[in-house]
C-alpha atoms as a PDB file:
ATOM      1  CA  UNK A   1     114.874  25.694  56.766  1.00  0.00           C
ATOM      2  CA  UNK A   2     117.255  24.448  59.295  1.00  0.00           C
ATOM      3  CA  UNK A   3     117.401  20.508  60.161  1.00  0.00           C
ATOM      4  CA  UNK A   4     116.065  19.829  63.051  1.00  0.00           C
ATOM      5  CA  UNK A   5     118.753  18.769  65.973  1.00  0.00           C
ATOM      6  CA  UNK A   6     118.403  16.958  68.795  1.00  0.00           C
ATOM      7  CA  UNK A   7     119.437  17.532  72.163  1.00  0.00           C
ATOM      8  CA  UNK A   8     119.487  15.464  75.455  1.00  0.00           C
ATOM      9  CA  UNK A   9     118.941  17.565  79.016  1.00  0.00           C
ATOM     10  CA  UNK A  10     119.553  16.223  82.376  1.00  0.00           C
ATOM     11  CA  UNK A  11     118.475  18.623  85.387  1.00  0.00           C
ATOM     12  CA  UNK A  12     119.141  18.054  88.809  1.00  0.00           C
ATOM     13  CA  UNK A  13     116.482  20.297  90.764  1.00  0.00           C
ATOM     14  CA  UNK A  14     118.682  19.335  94.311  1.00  0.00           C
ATOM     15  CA  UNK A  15     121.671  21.109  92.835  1.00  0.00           C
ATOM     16  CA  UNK A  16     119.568  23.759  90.502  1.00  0.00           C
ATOM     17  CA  UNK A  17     121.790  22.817  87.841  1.00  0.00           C
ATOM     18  CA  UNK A  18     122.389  20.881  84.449  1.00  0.00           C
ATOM     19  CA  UNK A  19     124.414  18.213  84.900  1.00  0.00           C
ATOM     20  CA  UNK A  20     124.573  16.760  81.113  1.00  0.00           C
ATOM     21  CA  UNK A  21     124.085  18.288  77.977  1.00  0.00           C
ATOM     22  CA  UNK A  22     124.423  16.056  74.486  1.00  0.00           C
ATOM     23  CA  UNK A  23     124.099  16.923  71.129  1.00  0.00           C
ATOM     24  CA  UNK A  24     122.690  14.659  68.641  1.00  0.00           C
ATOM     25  CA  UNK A  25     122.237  16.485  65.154  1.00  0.00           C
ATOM     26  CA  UNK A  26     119.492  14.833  63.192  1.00  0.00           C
ATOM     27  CA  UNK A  27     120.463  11.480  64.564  1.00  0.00           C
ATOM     28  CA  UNK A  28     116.754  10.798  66.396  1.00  0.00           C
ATOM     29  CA  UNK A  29     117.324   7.187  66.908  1.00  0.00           C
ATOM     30  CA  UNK A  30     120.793   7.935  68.998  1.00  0.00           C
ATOM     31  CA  UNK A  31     119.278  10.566  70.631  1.00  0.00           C
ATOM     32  CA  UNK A  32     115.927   8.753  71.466  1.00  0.00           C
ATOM     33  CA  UNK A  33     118.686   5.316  72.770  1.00  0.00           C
ATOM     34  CA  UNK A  34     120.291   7.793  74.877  1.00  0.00           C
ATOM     35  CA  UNK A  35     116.930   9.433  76.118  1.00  0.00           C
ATOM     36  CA  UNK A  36     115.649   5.999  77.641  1.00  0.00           C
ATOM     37  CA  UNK A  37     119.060   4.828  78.850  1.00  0.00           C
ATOM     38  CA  UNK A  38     118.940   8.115  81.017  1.00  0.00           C
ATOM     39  CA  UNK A  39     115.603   7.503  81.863  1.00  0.00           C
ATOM     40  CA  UNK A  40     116.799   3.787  82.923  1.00  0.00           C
ATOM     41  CA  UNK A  41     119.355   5.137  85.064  1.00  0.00           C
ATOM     42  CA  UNK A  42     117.488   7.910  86.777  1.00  0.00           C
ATOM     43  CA  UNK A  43     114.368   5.576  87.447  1.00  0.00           C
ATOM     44  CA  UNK A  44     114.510   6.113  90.977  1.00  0.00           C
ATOM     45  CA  UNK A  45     115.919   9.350  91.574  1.00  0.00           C
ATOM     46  CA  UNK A  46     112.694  11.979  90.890  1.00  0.00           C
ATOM     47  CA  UNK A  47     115.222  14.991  91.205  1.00  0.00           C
ATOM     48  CA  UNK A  48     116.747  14.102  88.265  1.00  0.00           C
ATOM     49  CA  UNK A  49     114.449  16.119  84.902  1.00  0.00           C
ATOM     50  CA  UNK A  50     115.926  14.325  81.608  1.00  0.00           C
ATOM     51  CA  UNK A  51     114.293  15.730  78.706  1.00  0.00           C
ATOM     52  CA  UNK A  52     114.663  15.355  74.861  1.00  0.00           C
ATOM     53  CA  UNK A  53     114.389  18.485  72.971  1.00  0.00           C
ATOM     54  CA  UNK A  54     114.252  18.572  68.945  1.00  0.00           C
ATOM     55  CA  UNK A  55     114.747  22.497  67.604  1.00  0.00           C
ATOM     56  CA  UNK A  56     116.740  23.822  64.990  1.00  0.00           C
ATOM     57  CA  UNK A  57     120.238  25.083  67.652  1.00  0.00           C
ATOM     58  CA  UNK A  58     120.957  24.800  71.146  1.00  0.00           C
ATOM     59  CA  UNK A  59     120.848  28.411  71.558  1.00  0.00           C
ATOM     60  CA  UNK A  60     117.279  27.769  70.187  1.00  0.00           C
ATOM     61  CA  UNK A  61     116.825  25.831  73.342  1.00  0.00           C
ATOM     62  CA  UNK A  62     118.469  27.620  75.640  1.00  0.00           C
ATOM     63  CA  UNK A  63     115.759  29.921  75.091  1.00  0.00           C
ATOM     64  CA  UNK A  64     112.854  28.079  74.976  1.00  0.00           C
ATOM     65  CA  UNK A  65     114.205  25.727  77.716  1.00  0.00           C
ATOM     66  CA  UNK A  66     115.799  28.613  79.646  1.00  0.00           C
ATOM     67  CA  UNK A  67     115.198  27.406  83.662  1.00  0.00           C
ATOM     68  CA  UNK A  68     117.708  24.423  82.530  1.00  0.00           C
ATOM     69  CA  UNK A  69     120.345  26.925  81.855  1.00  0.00           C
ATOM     70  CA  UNK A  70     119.694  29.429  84.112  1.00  0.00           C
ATOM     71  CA  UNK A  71     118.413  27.538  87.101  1.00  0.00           C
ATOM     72  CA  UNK A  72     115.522  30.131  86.804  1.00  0.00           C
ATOM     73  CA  UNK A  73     112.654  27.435  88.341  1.00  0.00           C
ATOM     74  CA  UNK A  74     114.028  27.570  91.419  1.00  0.00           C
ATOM     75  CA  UNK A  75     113.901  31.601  91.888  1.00  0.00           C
ATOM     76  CA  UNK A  76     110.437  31.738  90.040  1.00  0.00           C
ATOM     77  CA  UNK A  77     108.713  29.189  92.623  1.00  0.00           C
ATOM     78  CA  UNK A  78     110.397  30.851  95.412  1.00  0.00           C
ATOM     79  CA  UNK A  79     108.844  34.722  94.188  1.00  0.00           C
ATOM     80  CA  UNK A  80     105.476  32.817  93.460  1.00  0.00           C
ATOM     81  CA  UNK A  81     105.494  30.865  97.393  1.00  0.00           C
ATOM     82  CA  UNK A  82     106.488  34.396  98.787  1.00  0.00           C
ATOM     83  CA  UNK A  83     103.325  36.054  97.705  1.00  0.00           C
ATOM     84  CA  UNK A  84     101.530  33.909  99.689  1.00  0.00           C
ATOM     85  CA  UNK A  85     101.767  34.442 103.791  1.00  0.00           C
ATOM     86  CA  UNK A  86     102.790  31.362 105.805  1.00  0.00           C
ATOM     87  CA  UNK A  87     100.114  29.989 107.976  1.00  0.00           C
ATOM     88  CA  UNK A  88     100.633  29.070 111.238  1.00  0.00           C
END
């Protein structure tokens, strides 16, 4: 069984994109320092998604965390709010 790594995310939902990706290996006190210095920074700003993500690769997560890399949230709420008719 694979160590687990950890992995740092920031999304910006204005741009639909990630804007910072880090790689911590099996360091969890680095990556948990870095995790509240983002959230520190970011405080203020609630377009800004910083998540912390243990799992044993980044491709791991790229699957389980797809709508980071793919900017898939955006598309998905958009098909889900089109069902729906707009009232007037």
């Amino acid at each position: 069984m694979s160590a687990i790594e950890h992995f740092l995310l920031v999304f910006d939902h204005r741009s639909n994109r990630l804007v910072e990706q880090k790689s911590f290996g099996s360091d969890v006190h680095a990556a948990t320092k870095a995790y509240g210095e983002m959230e520190r920074e970011y405080k203020d700003c609630h377009a800004i998604d910083i998540v912390l993500v243990g799992s044993d690769s980044i491709e791991t997560v790229k699957v389980t965390h797809a709508n980071y890399f793919t900017g898939e949230s955006v598309k998905m709420v958009q098909n889900a709010l089109s069902v729906f008719p707009v009232a007037h």
